[in-house]
Protein backbone atom coordinates (compact mmCIF):
# COMPACT_ATOMS: atom_id res chain seq x y z
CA UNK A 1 8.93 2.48 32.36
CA UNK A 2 12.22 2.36 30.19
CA UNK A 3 14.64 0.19 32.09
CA UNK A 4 18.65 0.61 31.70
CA UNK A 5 18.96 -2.63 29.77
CA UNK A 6 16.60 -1.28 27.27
CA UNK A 7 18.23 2.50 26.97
CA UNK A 8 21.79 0.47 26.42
CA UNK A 9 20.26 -1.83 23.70
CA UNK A 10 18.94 1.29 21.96
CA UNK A 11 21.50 3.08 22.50
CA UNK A 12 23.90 0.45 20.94
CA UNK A 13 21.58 -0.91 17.87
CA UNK A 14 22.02 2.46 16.58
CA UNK A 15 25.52 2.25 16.46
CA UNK A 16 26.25 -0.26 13.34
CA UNK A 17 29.94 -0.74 14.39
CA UNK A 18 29.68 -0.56 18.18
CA UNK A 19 27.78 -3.38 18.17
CA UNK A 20 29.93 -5.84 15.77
CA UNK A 21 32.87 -4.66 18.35
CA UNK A 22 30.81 -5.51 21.39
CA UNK A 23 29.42 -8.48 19.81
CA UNK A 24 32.88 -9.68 19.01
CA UNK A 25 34.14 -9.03 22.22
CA UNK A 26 36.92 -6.27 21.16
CA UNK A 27 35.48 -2.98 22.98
CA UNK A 28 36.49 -1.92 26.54
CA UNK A 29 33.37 -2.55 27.94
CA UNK A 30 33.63 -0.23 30.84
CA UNK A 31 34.96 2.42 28.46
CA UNK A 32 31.70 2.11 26.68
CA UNK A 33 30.10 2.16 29.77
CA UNK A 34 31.03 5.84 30.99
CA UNK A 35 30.86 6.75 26.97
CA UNK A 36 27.03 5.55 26.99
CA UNK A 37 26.13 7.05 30.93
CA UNK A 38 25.21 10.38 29.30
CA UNK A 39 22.96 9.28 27.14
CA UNK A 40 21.42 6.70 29.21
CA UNK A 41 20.36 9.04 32.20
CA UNK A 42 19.33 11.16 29.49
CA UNK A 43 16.95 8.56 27.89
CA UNK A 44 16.13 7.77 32.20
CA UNK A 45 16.13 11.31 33.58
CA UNK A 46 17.97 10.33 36.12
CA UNK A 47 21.27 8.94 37.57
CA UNK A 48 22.65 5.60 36.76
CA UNK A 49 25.33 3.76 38.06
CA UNK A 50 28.13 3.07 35.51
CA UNK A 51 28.27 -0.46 37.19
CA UNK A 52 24.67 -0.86 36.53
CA UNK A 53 25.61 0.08 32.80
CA UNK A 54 28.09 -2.50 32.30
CA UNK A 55 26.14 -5.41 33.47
CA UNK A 56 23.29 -4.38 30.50
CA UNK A 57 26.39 -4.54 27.68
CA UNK A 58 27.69 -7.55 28.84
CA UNK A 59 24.05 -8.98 29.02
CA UNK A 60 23.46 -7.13 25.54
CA UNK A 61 26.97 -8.68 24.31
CA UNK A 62 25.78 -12.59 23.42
CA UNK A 63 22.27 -12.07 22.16
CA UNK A 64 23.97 -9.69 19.60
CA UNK A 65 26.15 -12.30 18.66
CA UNK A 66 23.57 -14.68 18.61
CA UNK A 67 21.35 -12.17 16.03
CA UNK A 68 24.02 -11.53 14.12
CA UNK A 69 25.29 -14.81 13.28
CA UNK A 70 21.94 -16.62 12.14
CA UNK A 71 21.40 -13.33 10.10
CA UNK A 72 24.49 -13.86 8.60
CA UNK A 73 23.85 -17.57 8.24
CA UNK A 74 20.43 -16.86 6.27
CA UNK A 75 22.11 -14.00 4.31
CA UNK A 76 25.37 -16.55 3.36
CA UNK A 77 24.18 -19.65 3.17
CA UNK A 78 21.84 -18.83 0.08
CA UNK A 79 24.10 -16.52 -1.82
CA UNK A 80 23.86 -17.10 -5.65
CA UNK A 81 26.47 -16.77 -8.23
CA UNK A 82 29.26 -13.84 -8.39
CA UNK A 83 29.21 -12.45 -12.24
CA UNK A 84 32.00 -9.68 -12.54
CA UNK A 85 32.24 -7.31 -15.54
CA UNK A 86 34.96 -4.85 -16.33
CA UNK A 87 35.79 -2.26 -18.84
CA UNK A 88 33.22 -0.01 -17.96
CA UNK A 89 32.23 3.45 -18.01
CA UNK A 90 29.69 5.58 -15.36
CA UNK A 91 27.79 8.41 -16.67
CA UNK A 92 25.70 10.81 -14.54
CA UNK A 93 23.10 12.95 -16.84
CA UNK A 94 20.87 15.76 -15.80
CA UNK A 95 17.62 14.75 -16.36
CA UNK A 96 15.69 16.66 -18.91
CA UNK A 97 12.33 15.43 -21.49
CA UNK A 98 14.66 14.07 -23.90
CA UNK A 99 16.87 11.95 -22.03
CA UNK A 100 14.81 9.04 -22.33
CA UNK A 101 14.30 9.62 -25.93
CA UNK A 102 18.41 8.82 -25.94
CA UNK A 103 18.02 5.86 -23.71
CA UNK A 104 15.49 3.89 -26.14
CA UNK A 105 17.80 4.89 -29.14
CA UNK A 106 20.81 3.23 -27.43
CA UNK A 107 19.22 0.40 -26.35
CA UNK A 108 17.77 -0.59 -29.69
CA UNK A 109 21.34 -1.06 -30.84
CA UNK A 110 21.95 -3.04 -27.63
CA UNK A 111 18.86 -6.15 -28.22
CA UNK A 112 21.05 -8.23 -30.33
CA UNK A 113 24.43 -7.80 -28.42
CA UNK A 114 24.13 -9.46 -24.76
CA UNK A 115 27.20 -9.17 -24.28
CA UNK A 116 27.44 -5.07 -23.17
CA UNK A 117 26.72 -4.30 -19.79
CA UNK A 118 23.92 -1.75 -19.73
CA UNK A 119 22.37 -0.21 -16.14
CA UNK A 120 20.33 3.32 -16.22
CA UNK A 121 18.86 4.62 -12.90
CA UNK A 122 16.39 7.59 -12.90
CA UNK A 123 16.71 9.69 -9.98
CA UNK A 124 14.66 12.53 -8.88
CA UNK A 125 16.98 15.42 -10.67
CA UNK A 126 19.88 13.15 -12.66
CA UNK A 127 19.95 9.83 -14.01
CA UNK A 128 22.76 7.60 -13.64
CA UNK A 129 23.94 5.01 -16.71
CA UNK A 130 27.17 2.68 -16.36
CA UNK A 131 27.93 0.84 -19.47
CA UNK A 132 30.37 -0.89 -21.01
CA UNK A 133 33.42 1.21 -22.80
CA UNK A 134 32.62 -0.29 -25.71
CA UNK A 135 29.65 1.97 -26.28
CA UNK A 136 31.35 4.83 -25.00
CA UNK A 137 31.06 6.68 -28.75
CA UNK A 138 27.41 5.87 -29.05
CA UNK A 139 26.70 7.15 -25.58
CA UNK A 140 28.49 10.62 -26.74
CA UNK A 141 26.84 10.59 -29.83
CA UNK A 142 23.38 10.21 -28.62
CA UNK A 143 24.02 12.13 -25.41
CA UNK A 144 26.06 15.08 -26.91
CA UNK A 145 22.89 17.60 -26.43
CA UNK A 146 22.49 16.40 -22.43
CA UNK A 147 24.22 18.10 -19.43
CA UNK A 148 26.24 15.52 -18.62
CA UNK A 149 27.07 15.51 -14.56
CA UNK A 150 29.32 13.06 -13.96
CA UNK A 151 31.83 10.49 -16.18
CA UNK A 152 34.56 8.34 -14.87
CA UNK A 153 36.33 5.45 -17.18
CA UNK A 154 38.23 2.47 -16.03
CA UNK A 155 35.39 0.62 -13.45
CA UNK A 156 34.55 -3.02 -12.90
CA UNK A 157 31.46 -4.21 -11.51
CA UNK A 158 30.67 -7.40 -8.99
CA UNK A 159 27.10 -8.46 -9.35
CA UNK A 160 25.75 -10.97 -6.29
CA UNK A 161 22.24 -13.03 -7.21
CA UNK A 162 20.43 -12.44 -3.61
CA UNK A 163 18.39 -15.34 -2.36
CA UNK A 164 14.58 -14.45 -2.61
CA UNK A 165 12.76 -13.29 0.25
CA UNK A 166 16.06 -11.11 0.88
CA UNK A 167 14.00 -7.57 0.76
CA UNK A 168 12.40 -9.16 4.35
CA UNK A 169 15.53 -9.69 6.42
CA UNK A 170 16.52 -6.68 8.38
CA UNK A 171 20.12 -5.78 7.81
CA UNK A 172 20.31 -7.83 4.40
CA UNK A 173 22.60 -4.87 2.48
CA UNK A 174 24.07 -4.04 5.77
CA UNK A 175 25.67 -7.35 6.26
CA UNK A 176 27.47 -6.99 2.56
CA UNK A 177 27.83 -2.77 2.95
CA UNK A 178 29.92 -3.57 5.90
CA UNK A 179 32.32 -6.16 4.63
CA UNK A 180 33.78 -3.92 2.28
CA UNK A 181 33.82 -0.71 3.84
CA UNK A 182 35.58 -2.89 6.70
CA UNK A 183 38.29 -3.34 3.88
CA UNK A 184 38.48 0.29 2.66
CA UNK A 185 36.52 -0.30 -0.39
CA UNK A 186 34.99 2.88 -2.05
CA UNK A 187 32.32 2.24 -4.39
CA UNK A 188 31.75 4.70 -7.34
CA UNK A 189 28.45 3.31 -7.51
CA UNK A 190 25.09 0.46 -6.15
CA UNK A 191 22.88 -1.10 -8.50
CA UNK A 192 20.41 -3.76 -7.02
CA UNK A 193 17.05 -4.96 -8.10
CA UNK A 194 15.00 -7.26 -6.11
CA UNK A 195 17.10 -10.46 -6.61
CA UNK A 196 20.45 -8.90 -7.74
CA UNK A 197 23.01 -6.55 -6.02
CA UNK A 198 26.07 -4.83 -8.46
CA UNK A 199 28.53 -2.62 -6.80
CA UNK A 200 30.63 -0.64 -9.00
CA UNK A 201 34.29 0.17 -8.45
CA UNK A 202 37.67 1.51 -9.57
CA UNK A 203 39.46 -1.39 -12.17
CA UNK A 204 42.47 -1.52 -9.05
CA UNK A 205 40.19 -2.32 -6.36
CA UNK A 206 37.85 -5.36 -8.25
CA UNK A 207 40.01 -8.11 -7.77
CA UNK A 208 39.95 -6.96 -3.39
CA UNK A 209 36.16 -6.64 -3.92
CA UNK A 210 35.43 -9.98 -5.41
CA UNK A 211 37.38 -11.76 -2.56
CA UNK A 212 35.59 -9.82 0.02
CA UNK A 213 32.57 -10.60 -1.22
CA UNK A 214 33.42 -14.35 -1.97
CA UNK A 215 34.95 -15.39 1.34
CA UNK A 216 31.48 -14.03 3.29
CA UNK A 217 29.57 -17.44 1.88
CA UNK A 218 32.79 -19.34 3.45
CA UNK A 219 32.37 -17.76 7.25
């Protein structure tokens, strides 16, 4: 049988945010309380007492801070380097049985030059490439006969080399997702293989994302 404290902790692990706030101690916990009593004699099927409520969250409140902090500690603690690039363009392509074909020419001209930032994503129905501006008439020129989606200049990129193992810790991309959407960051786009994670963002917000992402190995 389902008891209160478990239909809470649901309830609330579902809830990114609520959680950090109750975790941090900055929610009105009886507030919460009569917010959640819906749900929870829902989950129940029957009555509960808000007081009874309560109690569970501020049970619930340390072992999420707990959690949280030692995965935040095995998340931090073994963060690689920061590379940042900038100058760079974002292309979004239809895909079609030539776009490849384009791809390989490009990158042919790319094997001696390390220096250009190169990324290409296939998707399901379009294929995403962000590369440096640098390229941006040989992208045209070998792209100029594919429906071209999507293009947006002036973007920097913040690259983060992951610790390994970090594909088995639950709530791994969360921690870093939420840091910057805490901070009002929109990303244009996410690149991340298994031991490197690049967000991709307007040139006037790089210099607030590199901080952000910084300071979290300093907490």
């Amino acid at each position: 049988m389902i008891s209160i404290s478990h239909a809470v902790e649901e309830l609330v692990k579902h809830r990114p945010y609520l959680s950090e706030s109750l975790a941090a101690g900055i929610i009105n916990v009886s507030a919460l309380a009569r917010q959640l009593q819906p749900d929870v004699e829902k989950i129940l099927q029957k009555e509960v007492n808000t007081g009874a409520i309560v109690m569970s969250l501020n049970r619930l409140a340390p072992y999420l801070q707990i959690r949280q902090q030692v995965q935040l500690n095995k998340l931090l603690n073994n963060m690689g380097d920061i590379i940042l690039r900038s100058n760079l363009c974002d292309y979004t392509f239809k895909n079609s049985p030539t776009l490849l074909e384009c791809h390989i020419e490009v990158l042919k001209k790319l094997v001696k030059n390390e220096e250009v930032f190169y990324t290409m994503v296939q998707g399901v129905f379009e294929t995403n490439l962000v590369v440096s501006d640098t390229m941006e008439e040989l992208i045209l020129d070998y792209f100029k006969d594919e429906v071209c989606l999507f293009k947006q200049n002036s973007l920097s990129s913040v690259t983060l080399k992951l610790p390994k193992g970090n594909s088995m810790q639950p709530g791994f991309y969360y921690s870093i997702m939420k840091e910057l959407s805490w901070e009002g960051i929109n990303l244009t786009e996410v690149i991340s293989s298994t031991n490197e994670f690049t967000v991709v963002v307007d040139n006037s917000l790089i210099d607030k994302t590199f901080v952000v992402l910084k300071n979290m190995g300093k907490r």
